[in-house]
Protein backbone atom coordinates (compact mmCIF):
# COMPACT_ATOMS: atom_id res chain seq x y z
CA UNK A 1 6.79 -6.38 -2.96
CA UNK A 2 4.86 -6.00 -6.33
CA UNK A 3 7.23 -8.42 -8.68
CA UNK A 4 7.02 -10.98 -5.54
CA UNK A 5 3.14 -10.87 -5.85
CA UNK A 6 3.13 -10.70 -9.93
CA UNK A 7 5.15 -14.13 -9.52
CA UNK A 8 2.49 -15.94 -7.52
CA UNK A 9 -0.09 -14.54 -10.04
CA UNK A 10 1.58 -15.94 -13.31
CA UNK A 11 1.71 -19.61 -11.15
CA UNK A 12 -2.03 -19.34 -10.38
CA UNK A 13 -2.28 -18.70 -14.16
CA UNK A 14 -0.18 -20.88 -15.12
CA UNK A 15 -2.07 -23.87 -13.08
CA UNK A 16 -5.03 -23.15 -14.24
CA UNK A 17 -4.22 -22.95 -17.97
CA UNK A 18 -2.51 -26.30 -17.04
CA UNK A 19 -4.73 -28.23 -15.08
CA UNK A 20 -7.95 -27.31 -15.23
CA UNK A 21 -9.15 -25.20 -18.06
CA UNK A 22 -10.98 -26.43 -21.17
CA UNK A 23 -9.43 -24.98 -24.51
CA UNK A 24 -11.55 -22.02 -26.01
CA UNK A 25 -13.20 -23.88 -28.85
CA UNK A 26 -14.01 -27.20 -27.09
CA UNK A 27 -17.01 -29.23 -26.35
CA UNK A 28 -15.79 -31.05 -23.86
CA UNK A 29 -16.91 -30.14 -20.25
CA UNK A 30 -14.45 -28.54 -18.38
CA UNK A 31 -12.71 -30.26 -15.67
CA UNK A 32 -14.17 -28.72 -12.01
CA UNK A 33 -11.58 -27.15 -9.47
CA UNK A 34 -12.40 -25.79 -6.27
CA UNK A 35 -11.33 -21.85 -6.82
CA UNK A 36 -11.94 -21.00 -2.78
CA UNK A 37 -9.18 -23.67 -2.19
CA UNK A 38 -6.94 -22.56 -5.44
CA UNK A 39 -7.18 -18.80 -4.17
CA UNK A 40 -5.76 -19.69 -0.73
CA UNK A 41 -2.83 -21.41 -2.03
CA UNK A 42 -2.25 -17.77 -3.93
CA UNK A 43 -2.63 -15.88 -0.78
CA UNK A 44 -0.83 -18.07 1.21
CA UNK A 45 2.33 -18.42 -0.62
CA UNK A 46 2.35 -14.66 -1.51
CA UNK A 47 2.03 -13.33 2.21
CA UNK A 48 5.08 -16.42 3.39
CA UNK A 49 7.19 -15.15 0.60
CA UNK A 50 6.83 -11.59 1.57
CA UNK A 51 7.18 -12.49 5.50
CA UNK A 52 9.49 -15.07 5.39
CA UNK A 53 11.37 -14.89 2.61
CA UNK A 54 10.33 -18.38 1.00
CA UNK A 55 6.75 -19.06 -0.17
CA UNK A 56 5.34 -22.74 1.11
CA UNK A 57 5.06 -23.99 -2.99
CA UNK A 58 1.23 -24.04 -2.32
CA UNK A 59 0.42 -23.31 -6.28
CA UNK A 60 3.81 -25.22 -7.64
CA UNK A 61 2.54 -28.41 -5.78
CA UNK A 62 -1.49 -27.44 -5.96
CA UNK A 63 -1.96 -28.75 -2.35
CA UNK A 64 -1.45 -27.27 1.06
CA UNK A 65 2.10 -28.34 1.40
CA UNK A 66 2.13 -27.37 5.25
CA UNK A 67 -1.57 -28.70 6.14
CA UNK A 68 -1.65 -24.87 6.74
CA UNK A 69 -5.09 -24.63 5.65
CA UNK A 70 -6.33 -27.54 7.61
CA UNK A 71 -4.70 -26.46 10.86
CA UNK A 72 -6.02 -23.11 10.75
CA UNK A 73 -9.47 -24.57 10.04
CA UNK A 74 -9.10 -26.27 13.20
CA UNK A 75 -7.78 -23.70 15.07
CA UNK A 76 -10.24 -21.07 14.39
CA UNK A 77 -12.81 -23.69 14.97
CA UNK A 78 -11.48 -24.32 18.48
CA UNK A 79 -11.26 -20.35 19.16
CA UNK A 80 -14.37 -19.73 17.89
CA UNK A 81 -16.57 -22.15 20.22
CA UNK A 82 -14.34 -21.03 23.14
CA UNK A 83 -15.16 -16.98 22.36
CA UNK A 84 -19.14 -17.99 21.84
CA UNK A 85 -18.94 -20.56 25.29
CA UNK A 86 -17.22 -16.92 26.64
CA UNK A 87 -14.34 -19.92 27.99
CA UNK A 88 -11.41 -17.86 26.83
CA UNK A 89 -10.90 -16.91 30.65
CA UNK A 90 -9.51 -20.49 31.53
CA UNK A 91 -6.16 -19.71 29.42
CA UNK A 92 -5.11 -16.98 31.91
CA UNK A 93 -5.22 -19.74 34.94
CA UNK A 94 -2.16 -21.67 36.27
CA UNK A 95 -1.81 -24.95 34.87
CA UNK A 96 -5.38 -25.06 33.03
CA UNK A 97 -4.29 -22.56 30.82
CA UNK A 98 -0.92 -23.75 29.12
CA UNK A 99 -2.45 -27.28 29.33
CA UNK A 100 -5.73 -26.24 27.13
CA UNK A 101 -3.55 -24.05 24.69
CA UNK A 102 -2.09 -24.58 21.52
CA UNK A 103 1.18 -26.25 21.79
CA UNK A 104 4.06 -26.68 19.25
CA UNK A 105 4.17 -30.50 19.99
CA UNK A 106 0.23 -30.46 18.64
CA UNK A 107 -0.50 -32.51 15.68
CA UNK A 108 -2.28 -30.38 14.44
CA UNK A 109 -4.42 -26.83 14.81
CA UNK A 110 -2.77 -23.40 15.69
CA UNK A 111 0.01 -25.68 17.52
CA UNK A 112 0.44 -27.50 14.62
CA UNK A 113 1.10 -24.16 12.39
CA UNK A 114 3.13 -22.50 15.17
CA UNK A 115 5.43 -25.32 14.82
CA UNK A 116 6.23 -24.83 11.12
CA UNK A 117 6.38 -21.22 11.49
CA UNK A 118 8.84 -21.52 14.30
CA UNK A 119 11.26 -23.54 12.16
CA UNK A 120 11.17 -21.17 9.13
CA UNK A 121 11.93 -18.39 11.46
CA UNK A 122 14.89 -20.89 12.76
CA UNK A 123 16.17 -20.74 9.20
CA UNK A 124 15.85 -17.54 8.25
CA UNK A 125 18.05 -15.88 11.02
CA UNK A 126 20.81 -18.32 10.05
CA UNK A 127 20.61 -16.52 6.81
CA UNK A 128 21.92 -12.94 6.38
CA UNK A 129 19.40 -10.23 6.83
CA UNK A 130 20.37 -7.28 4.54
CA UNK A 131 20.52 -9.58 1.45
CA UNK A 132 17.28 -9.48 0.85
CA UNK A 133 14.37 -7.17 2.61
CA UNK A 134 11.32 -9.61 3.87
CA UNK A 135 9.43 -8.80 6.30
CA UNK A 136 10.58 -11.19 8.79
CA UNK A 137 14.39 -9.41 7.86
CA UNK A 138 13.45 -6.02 8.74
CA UNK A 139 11.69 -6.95 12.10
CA UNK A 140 15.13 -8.60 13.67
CA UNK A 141 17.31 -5.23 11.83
CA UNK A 142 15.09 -3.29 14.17
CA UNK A 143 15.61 -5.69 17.57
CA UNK A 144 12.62 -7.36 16.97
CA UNK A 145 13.71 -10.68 18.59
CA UNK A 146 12.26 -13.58 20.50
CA UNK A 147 8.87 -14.64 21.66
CA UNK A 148 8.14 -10.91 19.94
CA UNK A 149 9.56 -11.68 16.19
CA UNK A 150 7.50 -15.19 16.59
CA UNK A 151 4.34 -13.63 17.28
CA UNK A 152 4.91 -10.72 14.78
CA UNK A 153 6.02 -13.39 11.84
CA UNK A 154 2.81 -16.18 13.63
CA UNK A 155 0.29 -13.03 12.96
CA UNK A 156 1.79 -12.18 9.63
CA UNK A 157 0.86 -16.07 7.98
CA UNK A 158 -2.45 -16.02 10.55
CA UNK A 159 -3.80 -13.27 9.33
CA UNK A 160 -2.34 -12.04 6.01
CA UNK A 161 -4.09 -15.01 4.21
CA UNK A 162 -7.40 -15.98 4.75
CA UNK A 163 -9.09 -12.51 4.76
CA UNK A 164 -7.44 -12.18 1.35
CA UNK A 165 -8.57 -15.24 -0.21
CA UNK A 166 -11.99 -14.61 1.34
CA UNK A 167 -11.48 -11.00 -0.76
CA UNK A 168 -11.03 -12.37 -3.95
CA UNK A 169 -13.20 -15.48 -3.86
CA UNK A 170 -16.30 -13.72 -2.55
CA UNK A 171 -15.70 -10.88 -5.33
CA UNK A 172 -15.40 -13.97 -7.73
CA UNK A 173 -18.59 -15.75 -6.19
CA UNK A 174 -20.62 -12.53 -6.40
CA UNK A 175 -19.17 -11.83 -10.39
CA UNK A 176 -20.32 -15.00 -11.64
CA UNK A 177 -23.33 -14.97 -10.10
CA UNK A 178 -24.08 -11.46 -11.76
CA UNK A 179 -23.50 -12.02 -15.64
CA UNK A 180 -23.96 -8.52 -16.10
CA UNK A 181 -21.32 -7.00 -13.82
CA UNK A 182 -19.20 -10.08 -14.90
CA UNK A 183 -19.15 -8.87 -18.88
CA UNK A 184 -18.88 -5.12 -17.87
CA UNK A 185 -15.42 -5.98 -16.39
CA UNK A 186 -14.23 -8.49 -18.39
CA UNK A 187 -14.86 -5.77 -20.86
CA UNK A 188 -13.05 -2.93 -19.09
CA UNK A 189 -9.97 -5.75 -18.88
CA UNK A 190 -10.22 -6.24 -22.54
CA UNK A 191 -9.98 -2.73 -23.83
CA UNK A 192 -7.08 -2.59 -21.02
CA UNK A 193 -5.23 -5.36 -23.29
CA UNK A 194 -5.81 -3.87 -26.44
CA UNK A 195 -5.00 -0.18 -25.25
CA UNK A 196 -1.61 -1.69 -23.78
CA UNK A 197 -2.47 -0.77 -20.56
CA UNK A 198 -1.71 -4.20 -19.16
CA UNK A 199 1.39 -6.38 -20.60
CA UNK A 200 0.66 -8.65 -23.49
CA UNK A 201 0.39 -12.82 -21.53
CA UNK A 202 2.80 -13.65 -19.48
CA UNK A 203 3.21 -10.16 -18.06
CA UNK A 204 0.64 -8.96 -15.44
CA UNK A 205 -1.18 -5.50 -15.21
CA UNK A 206 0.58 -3.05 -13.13
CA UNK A 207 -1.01 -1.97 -9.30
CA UNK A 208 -0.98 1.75 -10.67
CA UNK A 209 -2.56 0.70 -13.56
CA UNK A 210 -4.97 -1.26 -12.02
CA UNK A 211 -5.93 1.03 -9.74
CA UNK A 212 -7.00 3.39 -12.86
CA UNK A 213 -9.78 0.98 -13.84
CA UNK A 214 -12.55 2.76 -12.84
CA UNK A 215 -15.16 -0.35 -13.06
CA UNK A 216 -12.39 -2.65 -11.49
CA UNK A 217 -12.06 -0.56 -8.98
CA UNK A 218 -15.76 -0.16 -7.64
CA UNK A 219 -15.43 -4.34 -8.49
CA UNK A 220 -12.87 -4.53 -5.50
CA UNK A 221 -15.00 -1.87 -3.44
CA UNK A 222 -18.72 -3.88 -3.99
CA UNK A 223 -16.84 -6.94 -3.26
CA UNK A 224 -15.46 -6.25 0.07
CA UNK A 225 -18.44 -4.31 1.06
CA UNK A 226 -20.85 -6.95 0.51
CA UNK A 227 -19.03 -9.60 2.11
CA UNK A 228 -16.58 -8.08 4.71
CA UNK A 229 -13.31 -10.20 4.22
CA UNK A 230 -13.48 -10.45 9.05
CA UNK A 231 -16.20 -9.97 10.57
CA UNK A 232 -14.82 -9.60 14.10
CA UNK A 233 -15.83 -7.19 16.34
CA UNK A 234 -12.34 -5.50 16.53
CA UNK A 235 -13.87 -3.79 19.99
CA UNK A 236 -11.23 -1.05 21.58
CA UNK A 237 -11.42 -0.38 24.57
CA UNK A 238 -12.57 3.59 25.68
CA UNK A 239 -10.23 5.45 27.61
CA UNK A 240 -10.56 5.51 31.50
CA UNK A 241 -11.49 8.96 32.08
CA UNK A 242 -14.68 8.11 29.29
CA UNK A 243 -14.20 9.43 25.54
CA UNK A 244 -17.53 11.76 23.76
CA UNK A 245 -18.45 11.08 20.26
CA UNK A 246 -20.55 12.63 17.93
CA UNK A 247 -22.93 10.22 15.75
CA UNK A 248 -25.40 11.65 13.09
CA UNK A 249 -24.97 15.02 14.80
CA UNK A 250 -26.01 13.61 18.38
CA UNK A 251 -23.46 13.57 21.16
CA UNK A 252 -22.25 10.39 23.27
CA UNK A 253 -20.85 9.88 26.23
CA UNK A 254 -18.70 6.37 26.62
CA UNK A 255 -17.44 5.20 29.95
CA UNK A 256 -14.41 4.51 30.83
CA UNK A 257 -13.35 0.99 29.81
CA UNK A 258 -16.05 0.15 27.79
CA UNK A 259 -15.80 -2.32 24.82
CA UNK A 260 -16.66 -0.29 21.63
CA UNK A 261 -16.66 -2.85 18.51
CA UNK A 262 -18.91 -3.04 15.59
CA UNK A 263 -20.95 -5.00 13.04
CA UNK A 264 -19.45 -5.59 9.35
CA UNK A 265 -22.16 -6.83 8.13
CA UNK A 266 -24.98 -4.01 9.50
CA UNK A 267 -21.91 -1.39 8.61
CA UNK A 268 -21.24 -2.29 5.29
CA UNK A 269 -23.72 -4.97 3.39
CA UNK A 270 -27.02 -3.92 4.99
CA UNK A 271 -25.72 -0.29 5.47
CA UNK A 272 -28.79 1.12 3.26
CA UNK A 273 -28.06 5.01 4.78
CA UNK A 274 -24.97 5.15 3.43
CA UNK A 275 -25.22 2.95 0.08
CA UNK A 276 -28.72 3.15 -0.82
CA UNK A 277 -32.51 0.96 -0.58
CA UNK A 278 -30.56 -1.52 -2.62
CA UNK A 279 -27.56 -2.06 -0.09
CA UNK A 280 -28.28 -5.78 -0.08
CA UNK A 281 -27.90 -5.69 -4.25
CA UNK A 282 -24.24 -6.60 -5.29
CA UNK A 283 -24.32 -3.29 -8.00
CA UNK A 284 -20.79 -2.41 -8.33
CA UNK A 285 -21.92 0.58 -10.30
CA UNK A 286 -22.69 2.32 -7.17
CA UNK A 287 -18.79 3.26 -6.66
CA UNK A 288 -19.22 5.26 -10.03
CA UNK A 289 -20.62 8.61 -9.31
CA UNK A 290 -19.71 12.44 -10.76
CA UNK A 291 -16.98 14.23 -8.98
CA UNK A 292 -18.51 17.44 -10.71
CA UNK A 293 -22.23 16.99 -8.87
CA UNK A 294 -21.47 18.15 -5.15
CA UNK A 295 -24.08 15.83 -3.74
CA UNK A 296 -22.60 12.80 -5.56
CA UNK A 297 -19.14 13.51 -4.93
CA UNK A 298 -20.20 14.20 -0.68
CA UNK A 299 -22.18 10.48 -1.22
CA UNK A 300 -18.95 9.42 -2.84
CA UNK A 301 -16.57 10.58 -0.05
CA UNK A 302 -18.78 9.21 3.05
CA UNK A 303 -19.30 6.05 0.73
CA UNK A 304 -15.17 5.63 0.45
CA UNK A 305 -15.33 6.31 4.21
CA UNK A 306 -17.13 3.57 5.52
CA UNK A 307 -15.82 1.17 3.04
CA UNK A 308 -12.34 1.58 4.04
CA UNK A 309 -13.47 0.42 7.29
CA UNK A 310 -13.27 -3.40 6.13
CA UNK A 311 -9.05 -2.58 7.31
CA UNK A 312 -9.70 -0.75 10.35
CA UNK A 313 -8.79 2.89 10.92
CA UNK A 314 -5.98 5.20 12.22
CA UNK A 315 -3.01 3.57 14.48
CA UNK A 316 -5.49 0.01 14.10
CA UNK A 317 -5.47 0.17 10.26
CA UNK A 318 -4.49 -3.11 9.02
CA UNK A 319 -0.84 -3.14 8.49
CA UNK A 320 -1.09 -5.50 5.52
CA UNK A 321 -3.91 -3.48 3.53
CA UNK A 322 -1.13 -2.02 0.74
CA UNK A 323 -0.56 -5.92 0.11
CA UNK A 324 -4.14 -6.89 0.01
CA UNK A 325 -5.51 -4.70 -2.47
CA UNK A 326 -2.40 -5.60 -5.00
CA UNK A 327 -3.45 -8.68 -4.74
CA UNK A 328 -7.24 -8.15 -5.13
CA UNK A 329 -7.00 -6.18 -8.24
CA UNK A 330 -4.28 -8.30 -10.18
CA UNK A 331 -6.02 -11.17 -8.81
CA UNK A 332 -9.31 -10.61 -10.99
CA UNK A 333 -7.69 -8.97 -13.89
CA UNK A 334 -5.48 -11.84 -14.95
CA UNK A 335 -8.24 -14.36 -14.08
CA UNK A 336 -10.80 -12.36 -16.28
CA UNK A 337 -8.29 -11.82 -18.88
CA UNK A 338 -7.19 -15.76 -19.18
CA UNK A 339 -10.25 -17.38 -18.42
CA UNK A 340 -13.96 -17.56 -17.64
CA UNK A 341 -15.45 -18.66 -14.56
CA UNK A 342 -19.11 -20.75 -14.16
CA UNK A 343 -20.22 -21.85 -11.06
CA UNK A 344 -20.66 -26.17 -11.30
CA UNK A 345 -23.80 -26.17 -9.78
CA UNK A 346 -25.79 -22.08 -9.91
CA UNK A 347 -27.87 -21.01 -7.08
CA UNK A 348 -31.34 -22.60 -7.51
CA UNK A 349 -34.02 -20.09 -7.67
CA UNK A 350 -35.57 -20.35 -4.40
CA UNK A 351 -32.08 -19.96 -2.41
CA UNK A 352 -31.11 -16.43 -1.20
CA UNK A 353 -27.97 -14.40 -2.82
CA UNK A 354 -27.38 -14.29 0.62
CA UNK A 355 -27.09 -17.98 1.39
CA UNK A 356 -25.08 -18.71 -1.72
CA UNK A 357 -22.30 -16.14 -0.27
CA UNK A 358 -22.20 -17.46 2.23
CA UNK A 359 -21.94 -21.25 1.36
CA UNK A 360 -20.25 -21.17 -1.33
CA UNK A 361 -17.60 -19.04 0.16
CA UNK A 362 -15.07 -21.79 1.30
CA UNK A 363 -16.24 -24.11 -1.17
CA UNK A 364 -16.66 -22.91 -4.91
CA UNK A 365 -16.31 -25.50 -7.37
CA UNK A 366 -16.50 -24.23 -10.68
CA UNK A 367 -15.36 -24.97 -14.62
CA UNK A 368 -13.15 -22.76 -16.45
CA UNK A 369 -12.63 -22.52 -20.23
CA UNK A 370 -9.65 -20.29 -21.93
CA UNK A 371 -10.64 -17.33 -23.54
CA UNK A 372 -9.32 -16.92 -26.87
């Protein structure tokens, strides 16, 4: 999968370079692109590549060739009022169900995105399967077939994307917001470069490599903890004869069929028992404790244990968390290597970190200039 994802990379480099940044030594302004938008196009042609077998051409064309991003926008939009309104019993009624759901002859929305994946799929199996491995390839070698391949390849492109984007573009939001952090990494990339760690331009850093930058790592790590890529409740459902638990060395007792879920943002952002008074603080520093002090390396461990939460756990782990973090990393390496980042218009004093995360999530227009 890696060389798939390191050719999705180079594009977002390449448009960027192209399009939008201001050479090194200029004094010209440089010309504002919205980077939330930018870094779906990445994720979105990555994870239909590795599904389908064909990216959409989001980053060739620089525009959501499918209206993917506007019909998922939509369709979220419409699930979301219908989980708060606690309507999503009506789609399990005769008639009113079907008649309120997304359709394939929509315009737009989830029906209009199930429509487009349905004819990919429709010309992918006319292809042979053991040319080349996608995912979409291996689920019909092993029998996957029907209504089950289209959901499997339908929750593949659903899912795959946005939390991915909303990785790297939060992690991106919170850098350049936090000069310091920003020129700590940007350092760690340089000496990377230099060292020949990472491929001289056009080649792109390794995963393993990556991975073995410490302060990129605990980058990746502050990121997703301080803004949880899904925030859904995930619940599960206890067993029927009840399930016991042990919490903080106190035992509980859960009934049969209860709904267990849990909060990402009390878990992980304001989670000041596990990362410290200054949980709230984007301090990616925190991830960088001695294995050789006991008590730091047991702080370490539970640390790495809640973290890894943001993908689920055990048989609900996401199953797309290899491909995510691949992404992440190489994502903010090569962008910190080419290019530097400034918000277009900074948080004004009196607004919360909080609020600008949150904001300026789906929308982050910045200016980039080339680094020489």
């Amino acid at each position: 999968m890696e060389p798939n994802i390191d050719t999705h990379i180079k594009e977002l480099v390449h448009l960027i370079h192209t399009k939008y940044a201001a050479p090194a030594a200029s004094v010209k302004p440089a010309k504002s692109m919205n980077l939330a938008v930018t870094i779906q196009y990445l994720t979105l042609d990555v994870v239909s590549e590795l599904s389908l077998g064909k990216p959409f051409g989001d980053l060739k064309a620089d525009e959501d060739v499918n209206d993917y991003l506007k019909a998922s926008a939509e369709g979220l939009r419409i699930g979301n009022v219908s989980w708060a309104l606690g309507t999503m019993w009506l789609r399990d009624i005769p008639i009113i169900g079907p008649a309120i759901s997304p359709s394939e002859k929509d315009a737009s929305g989830f029906g209009r995105m199930m429509a487009e994946t349905r004819k990919i799929i429709d010309e992918r199996r006319a292809k042979p399967t053991d040319e080349k491995s996608d995912i979409l390839a291996s689920f019909i070698r092993n029998g996957v077939s029907g209504d089950d391949l289209f959901h499997e390849v339908f929750e593949q492109i659903l899912a795959g994307a946005d939390t991915t984007a909303g990785a790297i573009r939060a992690t991106l939001l919170f850098l350049m917001s936090n000069p310091r952090a920003y020129r700590k990494l940007q350092a760690e990339i340089d000496e990377a470069v230099q060292e020949g760690v990472a491929p001289a331009a056009p080649g792109i850093i390794s995963d393993a490599e990556a991975r073995r930058l410490p302060y990129l790592t605990a980058v990746v790590r502050e990121g997703m903890r301080i803004h949880p890529p899904a925030v859904n409740l995930f619940s599960r459902i206890a067993p029927p004869e009840g399930d016991a638990v042990t919490v903080e060395g106190e035992e509980y007792f859960i009934p049969g069929g209860t709904m267990i879920g849990y909060s990402a943002w009390s878990m992980h952002k304001n989670n000041k028992a596990v990362y410290g008074n200054d949980a709230e603080a984007f301090r990616p520093e925190r991830w960088i404790l001695s294995e050789d002090d006991p008590d730091e390396k047991e702080r370490l461990a539970r640390m790495i244990k809640v973290n890894d939460l943001v993908f689920g756990y055990g048989r609900w782990v996401c199953l797309g968390k290899v491909v995510a973090l691949i992404e992440v990393h190489k994502a903010l390496f090569e962008l910190l290597r080419h290019f530097d980042f400034a918000i277009t218009n900074p948080v004004k004093p009196w607004e919360t970190y909080n609020s600008l995360g949150l904001w300026e999530i789906n929308n982050m227009p910045v200016n980039v200039t080339e680094r020489s």
